[in-house]
Structure formats: C-alpha cells, structure tokens
PDB file of N, CA and C in Angstrom:
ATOM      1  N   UNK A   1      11.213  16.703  -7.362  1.00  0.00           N
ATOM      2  CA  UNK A   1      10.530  15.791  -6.464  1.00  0.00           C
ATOM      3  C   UNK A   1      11.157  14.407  -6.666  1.00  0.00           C
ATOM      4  N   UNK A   2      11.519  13.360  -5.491  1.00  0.00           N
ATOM      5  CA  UNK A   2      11.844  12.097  -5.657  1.00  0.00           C
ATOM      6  C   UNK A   2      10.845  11.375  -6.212  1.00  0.00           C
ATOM      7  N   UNK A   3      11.484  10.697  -7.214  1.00  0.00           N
ATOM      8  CA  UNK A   3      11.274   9.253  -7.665  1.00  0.00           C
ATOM      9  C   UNK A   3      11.434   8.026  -7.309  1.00  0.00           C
ATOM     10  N   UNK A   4      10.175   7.287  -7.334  1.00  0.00           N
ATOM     11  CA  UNK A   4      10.297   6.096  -6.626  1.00  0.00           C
ATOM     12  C   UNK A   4       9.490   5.166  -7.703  1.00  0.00           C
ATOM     13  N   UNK A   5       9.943   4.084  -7.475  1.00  0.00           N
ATOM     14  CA  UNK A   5       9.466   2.413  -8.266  1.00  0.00           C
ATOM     15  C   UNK A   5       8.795   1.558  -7.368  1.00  0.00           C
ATOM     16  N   UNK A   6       7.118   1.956  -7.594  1.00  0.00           N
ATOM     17  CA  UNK A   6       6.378   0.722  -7.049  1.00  0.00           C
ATOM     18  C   UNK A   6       6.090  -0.710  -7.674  1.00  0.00           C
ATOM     19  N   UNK A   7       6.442  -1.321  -6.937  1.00  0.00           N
ATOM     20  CA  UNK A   7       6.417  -3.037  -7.663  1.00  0.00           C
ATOM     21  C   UNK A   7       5.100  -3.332  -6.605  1.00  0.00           C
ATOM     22  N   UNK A   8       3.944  -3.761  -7.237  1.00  0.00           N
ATOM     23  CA  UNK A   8       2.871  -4.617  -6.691  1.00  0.00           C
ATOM     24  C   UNK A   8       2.707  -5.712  -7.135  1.00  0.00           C
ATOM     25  N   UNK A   9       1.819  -6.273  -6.121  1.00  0.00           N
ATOM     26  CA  UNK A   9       1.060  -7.190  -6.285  1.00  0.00           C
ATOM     27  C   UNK A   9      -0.495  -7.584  -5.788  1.00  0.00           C
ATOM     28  N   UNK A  10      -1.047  -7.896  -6.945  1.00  0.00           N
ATOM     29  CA  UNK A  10      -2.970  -8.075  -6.120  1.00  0.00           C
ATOM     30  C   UNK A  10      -3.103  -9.267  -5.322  1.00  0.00           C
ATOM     31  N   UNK A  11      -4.193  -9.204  -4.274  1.00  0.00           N
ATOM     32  CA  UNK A  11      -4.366 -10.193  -3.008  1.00  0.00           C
ATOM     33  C   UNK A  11      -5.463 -10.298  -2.680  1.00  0.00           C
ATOM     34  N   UNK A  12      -6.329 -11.206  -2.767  1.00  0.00           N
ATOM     35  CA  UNK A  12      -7.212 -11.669  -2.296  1.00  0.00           C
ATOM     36  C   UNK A  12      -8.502 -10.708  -2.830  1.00  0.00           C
ATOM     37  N   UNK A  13      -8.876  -9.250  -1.951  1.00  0.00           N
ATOM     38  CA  UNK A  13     -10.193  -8.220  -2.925  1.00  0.00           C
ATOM     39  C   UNK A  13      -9.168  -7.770  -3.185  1.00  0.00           C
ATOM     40  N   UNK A  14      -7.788  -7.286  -3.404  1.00  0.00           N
ATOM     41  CA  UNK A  14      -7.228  -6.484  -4.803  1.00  0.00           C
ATOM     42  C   UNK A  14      -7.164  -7.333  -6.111  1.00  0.00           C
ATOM     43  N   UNK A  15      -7.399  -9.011  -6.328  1.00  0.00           N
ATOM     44  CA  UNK A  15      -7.516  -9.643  -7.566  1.00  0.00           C
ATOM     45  C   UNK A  15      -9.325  -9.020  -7.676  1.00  0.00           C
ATOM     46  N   UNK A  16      -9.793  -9.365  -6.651  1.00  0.00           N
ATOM     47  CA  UNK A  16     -11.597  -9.183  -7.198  1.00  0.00           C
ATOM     48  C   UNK A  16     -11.869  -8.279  -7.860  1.00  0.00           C
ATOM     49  N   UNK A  17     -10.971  -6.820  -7.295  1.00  0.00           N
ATOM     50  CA  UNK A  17     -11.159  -5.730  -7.798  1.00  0.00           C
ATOM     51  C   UNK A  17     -10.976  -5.422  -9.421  1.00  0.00           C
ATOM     52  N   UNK A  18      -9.939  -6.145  -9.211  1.00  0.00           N
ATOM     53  CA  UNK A  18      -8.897  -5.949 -10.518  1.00  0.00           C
ATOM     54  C   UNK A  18     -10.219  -6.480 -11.619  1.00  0.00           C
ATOM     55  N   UNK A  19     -10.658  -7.407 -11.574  1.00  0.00           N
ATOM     56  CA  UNK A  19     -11.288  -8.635 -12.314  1.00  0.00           C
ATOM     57  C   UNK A  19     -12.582  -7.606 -12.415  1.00  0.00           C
ATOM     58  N   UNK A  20     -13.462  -7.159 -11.472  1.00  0.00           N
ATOM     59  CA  UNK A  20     -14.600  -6.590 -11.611  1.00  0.00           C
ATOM     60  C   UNK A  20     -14.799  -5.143 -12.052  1.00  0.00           C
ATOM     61  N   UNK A  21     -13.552  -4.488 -11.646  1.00  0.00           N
ATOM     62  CA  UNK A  21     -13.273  -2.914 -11.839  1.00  0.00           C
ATOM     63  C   UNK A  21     -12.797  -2.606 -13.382  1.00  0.00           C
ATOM     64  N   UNK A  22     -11.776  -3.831 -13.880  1.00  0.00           N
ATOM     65  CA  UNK A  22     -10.612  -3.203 -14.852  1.00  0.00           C
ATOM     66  C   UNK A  22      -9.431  -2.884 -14.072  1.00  0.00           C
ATOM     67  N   UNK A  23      -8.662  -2.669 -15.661  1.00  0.00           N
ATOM     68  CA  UNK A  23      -7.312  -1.719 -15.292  1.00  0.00           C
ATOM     69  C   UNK A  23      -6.864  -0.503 -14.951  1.00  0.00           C
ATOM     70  N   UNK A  24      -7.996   0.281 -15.995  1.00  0.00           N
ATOM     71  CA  UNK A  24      -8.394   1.135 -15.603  1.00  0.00           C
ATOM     72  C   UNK A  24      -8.607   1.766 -14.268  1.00  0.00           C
ATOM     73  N   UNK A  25      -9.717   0.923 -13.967  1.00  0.00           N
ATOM     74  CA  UNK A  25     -10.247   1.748 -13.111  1.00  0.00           C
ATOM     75  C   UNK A  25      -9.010   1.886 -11.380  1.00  0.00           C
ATOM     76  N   UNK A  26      -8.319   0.876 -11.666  1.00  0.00           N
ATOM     77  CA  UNK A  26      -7.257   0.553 -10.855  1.00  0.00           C
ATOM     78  C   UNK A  26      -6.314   1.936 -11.168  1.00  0.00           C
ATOM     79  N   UNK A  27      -5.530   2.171 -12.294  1.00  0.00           N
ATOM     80  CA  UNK A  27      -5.150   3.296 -12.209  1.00  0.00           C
ATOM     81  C   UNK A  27      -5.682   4.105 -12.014  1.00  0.00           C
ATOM     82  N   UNK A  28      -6.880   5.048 -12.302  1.00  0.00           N
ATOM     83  CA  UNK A  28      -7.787   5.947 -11.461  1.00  0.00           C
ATOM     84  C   UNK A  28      -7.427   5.679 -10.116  1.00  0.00           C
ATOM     85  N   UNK A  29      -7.931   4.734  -9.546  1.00  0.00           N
ATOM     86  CA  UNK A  29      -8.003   4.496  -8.094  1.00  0.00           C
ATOM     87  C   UNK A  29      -5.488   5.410  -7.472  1.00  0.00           C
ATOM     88  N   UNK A  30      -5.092   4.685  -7.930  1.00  0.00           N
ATOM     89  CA  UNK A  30      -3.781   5.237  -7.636  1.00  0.00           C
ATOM     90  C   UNK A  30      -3.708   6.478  -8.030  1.00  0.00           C
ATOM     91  N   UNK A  31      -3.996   7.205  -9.114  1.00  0.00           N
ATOM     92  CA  UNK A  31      -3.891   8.543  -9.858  1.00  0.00           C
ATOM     93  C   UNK A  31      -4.362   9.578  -8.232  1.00  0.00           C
ATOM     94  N   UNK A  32      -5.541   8.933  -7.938  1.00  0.00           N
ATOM     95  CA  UNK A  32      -5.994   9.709  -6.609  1.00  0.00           C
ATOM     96  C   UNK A  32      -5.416   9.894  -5.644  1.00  0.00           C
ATOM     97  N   UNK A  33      -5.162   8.420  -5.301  1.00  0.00           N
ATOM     98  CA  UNK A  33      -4.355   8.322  -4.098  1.00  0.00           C
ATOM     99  C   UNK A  33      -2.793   8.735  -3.868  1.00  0.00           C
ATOM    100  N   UNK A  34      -2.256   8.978  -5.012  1.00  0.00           N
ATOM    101  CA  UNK A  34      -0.655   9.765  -5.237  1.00  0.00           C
ATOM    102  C   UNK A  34      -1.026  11.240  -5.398  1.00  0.00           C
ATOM    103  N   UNK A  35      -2.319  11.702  -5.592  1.00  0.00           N
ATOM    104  CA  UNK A  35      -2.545  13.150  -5.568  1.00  0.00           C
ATOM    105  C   UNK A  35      -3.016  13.354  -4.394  1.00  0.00           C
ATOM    106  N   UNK A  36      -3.589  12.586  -3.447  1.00  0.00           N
ATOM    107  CA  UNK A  36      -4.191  13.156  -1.990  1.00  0.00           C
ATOM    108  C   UNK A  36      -2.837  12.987  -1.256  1.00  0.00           C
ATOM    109  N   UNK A  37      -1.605  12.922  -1.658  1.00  0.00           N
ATOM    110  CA  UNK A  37      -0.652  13.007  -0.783  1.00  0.00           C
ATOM    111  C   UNK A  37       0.402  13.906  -1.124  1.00  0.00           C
ATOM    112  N   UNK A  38       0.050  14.633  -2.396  1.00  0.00           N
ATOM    113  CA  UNK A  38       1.189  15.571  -3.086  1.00  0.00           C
ATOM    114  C   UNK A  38       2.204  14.746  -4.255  1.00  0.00           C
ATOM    115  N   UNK A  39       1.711  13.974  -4.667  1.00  0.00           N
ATOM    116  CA  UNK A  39       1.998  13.193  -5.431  1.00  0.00           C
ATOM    117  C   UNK A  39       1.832  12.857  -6.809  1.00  0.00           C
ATOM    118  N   UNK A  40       2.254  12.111  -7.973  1.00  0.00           N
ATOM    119  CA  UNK A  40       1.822  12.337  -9.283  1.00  0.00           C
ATOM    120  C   UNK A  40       2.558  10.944  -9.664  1.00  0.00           C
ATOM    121  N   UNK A  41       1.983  10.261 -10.758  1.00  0.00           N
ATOM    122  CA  UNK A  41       2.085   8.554 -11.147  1.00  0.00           C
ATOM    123  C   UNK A  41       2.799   9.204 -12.288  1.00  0.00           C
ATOM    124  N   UNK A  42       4.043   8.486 -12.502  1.00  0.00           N
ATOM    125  CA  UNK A  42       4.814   8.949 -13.860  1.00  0.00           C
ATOM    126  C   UNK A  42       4.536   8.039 -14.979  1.00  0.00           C
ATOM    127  N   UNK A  43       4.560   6.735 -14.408  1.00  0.00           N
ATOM    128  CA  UNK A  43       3.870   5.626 -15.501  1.00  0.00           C
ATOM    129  C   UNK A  43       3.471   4.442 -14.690  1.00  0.00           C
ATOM    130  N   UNK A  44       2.378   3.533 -15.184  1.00  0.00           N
ATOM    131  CA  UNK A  44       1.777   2.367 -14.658  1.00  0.00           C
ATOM    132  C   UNK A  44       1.832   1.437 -15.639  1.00  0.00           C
ATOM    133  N   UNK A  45       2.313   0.448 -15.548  1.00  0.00           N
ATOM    134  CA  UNK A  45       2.308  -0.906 -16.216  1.00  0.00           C
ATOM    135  C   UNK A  45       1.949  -1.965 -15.381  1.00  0.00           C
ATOM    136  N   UNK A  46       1.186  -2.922 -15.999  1.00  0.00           N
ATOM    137  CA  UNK A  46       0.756  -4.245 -15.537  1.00  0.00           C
ATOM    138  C   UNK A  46       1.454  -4.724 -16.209  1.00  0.00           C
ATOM    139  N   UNK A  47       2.216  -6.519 -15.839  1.00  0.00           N
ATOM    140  CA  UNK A  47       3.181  -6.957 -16.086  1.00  0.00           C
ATOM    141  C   UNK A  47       2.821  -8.825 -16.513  1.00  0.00           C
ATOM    142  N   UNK A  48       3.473  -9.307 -17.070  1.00  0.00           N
ATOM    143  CA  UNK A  48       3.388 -11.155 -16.646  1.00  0.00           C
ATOM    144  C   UNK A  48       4.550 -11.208 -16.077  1.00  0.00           C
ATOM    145  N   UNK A  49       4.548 -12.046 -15.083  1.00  0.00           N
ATOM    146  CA  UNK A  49       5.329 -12.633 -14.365  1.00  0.00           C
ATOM    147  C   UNK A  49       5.212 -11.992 -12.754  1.00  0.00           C
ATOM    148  N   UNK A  50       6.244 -12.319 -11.633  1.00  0.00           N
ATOM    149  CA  UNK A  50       5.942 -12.619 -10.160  1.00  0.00           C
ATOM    150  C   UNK A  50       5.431 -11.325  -9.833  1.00  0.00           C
ATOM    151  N   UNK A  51       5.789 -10.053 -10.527  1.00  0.00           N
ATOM    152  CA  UNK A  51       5.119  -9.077 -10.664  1.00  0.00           C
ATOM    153  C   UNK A  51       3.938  -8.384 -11.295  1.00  0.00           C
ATOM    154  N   UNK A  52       2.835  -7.460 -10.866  1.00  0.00           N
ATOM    155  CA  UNK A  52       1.771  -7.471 -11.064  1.00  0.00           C
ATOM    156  C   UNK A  52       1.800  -6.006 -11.621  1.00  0.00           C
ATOM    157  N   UNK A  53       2.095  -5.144 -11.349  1.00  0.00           N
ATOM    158  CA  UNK A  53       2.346  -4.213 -11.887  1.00  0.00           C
ATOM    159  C   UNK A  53       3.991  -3.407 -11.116  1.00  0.00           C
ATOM    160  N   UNK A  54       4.293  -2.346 -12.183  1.00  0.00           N
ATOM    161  CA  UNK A  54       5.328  -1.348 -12.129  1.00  0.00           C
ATOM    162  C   UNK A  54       4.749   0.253 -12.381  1.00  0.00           C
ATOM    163  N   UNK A  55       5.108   0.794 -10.902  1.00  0.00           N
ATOM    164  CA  UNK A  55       4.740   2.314 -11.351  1.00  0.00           C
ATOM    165  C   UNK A  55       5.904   3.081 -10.894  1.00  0.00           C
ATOM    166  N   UNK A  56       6.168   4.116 -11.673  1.00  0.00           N
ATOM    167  CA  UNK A  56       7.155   5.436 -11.358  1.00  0.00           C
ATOM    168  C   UNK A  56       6.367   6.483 -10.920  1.00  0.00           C
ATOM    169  N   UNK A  57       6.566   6.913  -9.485  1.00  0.00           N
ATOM    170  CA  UNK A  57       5.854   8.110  -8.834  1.00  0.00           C
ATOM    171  C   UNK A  57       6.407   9.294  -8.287  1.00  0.00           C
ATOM    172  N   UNK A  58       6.078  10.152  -8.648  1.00  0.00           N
ATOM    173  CA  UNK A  58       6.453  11.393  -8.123  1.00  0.00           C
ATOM    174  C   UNK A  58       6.018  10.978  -6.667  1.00  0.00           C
ATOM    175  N   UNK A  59       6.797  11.737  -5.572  1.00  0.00           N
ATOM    176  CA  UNK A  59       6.237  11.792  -4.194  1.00  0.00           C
ATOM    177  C   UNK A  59       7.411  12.812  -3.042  1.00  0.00           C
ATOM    178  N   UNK A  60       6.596  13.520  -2.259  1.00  0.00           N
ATOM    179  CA  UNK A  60       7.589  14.736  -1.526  1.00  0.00           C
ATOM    180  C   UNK A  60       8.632  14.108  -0.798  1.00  0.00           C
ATOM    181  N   UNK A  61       8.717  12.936  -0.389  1.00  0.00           N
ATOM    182  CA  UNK A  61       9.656  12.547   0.142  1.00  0.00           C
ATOM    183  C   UNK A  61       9.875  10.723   0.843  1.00  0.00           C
ATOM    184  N   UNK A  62      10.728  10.446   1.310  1.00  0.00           N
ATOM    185  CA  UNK A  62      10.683   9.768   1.758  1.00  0.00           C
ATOM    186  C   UNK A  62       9.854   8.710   3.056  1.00  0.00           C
ATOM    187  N   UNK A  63       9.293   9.910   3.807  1.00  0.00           N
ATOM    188  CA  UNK A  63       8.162   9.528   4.781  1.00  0.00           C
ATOM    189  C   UNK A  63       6.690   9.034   4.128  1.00  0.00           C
ATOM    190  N   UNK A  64       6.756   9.698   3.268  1.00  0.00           N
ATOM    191  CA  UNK A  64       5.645  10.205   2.715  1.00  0.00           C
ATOM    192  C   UNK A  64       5.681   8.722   1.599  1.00  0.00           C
ATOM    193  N   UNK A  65       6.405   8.184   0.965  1.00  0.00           N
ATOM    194  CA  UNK A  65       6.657   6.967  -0.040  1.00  0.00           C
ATOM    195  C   UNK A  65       6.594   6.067   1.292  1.00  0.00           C
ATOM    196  N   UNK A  66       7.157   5.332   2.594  1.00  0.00           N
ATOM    197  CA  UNK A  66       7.046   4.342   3.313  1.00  0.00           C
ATOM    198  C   UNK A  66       5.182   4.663   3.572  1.00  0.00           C
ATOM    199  N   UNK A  67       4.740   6.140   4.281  1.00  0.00           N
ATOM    200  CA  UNK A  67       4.041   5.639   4.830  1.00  0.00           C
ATOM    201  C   UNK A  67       2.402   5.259   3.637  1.00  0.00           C
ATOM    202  N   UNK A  68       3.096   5.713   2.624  1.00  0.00           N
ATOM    203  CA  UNK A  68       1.514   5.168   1.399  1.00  0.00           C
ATOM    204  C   UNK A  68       2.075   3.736   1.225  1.00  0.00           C
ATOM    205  N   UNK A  69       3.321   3.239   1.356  1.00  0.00           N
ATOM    206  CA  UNK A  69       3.486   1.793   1.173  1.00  0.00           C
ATOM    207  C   UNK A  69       2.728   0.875   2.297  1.00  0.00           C
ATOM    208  N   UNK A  70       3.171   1.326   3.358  1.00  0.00           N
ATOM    209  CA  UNK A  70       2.576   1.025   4.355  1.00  0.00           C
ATOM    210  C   UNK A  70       0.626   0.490   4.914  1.00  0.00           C
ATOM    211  N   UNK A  71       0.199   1.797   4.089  1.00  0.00           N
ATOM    212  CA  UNK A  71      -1.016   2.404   3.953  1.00  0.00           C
ATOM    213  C   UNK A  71      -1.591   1.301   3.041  1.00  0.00           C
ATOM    214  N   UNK A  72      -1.267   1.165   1.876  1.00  0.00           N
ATOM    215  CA  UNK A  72      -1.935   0.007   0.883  1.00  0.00           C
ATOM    216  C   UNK A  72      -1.467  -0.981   1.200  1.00  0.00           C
ATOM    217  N   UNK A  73      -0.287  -1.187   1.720  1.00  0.00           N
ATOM    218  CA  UNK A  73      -0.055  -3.267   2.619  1.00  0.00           C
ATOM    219  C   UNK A  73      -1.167  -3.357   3.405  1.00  0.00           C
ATOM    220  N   UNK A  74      -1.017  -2.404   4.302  1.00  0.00           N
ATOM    221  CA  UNK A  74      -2.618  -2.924   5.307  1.00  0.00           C
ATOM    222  C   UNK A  74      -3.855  -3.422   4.751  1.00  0.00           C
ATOM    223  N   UNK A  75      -4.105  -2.315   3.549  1.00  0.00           N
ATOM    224  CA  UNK A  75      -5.502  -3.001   2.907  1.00  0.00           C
ATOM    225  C   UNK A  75      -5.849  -3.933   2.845  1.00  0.00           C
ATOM    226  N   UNK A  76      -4.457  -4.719   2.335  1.00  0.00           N
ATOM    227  CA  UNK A  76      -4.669  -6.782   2.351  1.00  0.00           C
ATOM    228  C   UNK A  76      -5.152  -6.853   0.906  1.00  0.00           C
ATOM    229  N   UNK A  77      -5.137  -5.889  -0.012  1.00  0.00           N
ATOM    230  CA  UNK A  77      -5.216  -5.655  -1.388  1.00  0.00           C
ATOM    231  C   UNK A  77      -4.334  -6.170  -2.193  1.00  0.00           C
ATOM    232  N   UNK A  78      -3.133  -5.306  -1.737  1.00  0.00           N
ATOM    233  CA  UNK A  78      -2.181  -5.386  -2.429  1.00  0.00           C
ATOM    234  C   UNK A  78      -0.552  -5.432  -1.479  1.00  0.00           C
ATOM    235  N   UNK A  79       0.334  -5.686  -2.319  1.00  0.00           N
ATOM    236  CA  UNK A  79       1.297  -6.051  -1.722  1.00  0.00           C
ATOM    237  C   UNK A  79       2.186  -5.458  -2.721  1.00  0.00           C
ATOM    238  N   UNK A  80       3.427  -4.703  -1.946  1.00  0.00           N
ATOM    239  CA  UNK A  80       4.272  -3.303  -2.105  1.00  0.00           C
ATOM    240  C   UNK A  80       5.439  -3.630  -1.913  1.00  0.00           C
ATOM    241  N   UNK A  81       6.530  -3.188  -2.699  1.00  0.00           N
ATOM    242  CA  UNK A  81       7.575  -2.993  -2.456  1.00  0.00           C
ATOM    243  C   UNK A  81       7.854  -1.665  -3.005  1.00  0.00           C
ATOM    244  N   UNK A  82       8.825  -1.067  -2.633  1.00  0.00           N
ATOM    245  CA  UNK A  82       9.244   0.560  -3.137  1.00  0.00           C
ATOM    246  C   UNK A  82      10.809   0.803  -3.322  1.00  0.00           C
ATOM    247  N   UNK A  83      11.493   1.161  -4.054  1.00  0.00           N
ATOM    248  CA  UNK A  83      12.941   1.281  -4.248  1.00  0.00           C
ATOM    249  C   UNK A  83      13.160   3.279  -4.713  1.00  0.00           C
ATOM    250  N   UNK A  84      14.052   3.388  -3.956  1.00  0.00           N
ATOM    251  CA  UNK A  84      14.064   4.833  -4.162  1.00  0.00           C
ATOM    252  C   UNK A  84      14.948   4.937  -5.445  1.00  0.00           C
ATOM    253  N   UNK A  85      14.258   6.026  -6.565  1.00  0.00           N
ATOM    254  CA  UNK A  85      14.912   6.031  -8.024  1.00  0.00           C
ATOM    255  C   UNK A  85      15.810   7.216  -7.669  1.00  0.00           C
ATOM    256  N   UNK A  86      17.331   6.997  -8.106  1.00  0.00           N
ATOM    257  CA  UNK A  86      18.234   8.462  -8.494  1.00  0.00           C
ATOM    258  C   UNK A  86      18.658   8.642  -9.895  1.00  0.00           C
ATOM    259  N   UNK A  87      19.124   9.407  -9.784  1.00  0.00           N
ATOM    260  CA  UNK A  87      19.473   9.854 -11.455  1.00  0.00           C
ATOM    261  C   UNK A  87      20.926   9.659 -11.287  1.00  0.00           C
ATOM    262  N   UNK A  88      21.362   9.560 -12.548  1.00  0.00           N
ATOM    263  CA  UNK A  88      22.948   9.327 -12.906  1.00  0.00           C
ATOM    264  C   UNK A  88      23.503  10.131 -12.539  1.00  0.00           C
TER     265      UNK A  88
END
C-alpha cells in the first residue's frame, strides 16, 4: 500500500479541539478516519515549529490520499499538505 506524509496544521475549532480534547484524543479521531477509508496511520507526531503535526499513512491510493486531504481542508480545522512517500 502507498505511503504518504501528512504535514498539518490546527485552525481556528481544530486549535479548540486540540486544547479541550488532547492529543490523544486527536489521534483517535485520525486512527478512524484513515480506517473508514482503507487506511492505517504508520506514525503521528506533534511538532514545534510552522508545523503542527507529521503523520505517515498507509492509504489505497492516490485518489483516495487527495480526496481525505481535501475532506479535512474543508473542515476549516485543519490545514494539509500531503507528499507521496517512495522507497529507495
């Protein structure tokens, strides 16, 4: 399955969340949402600096990685970038 590198960032109710929920509960919340699409979180880190967190995700493909990027930009939560991972 492709690998991909999500770089976020929290926005406006994705800081509230963050602040009232945990970290936790934030990864839960992704753990789900990469499994309701055929998907699996390889690792999650929260970060200092312009970045907010880093995750490595399993995901079936390429449609399927734009359109969950897509999917959580709208929220107005959070803010996405995605880089497709290859191997050496």
């Amino acid at each position: 399955m492709p690998k991909y590198l999500f770089q976020a960032n929290y926005v406006g109710e994705g800081l509230k969340g963050l602040l009232s929920e945990g970290g936790s509960k934030r990864r839960d919340a992704v753990d789900k949402l990469m499994k309701s699409v055929g998907g699996k979180v390889e690792s999650f880190y929260y970060a200092f600096g312009g970045t907010d967190a880093f995750l490595t995700v399993d995901l079936p493909d390429n449609v399927t990685a734009a359109a969950l990027s897509l999917a959580v930009s709208a929220s107005g939560a959070v803010e996405t970038r995605i880089t497709v991972l290859l191997t050496p």
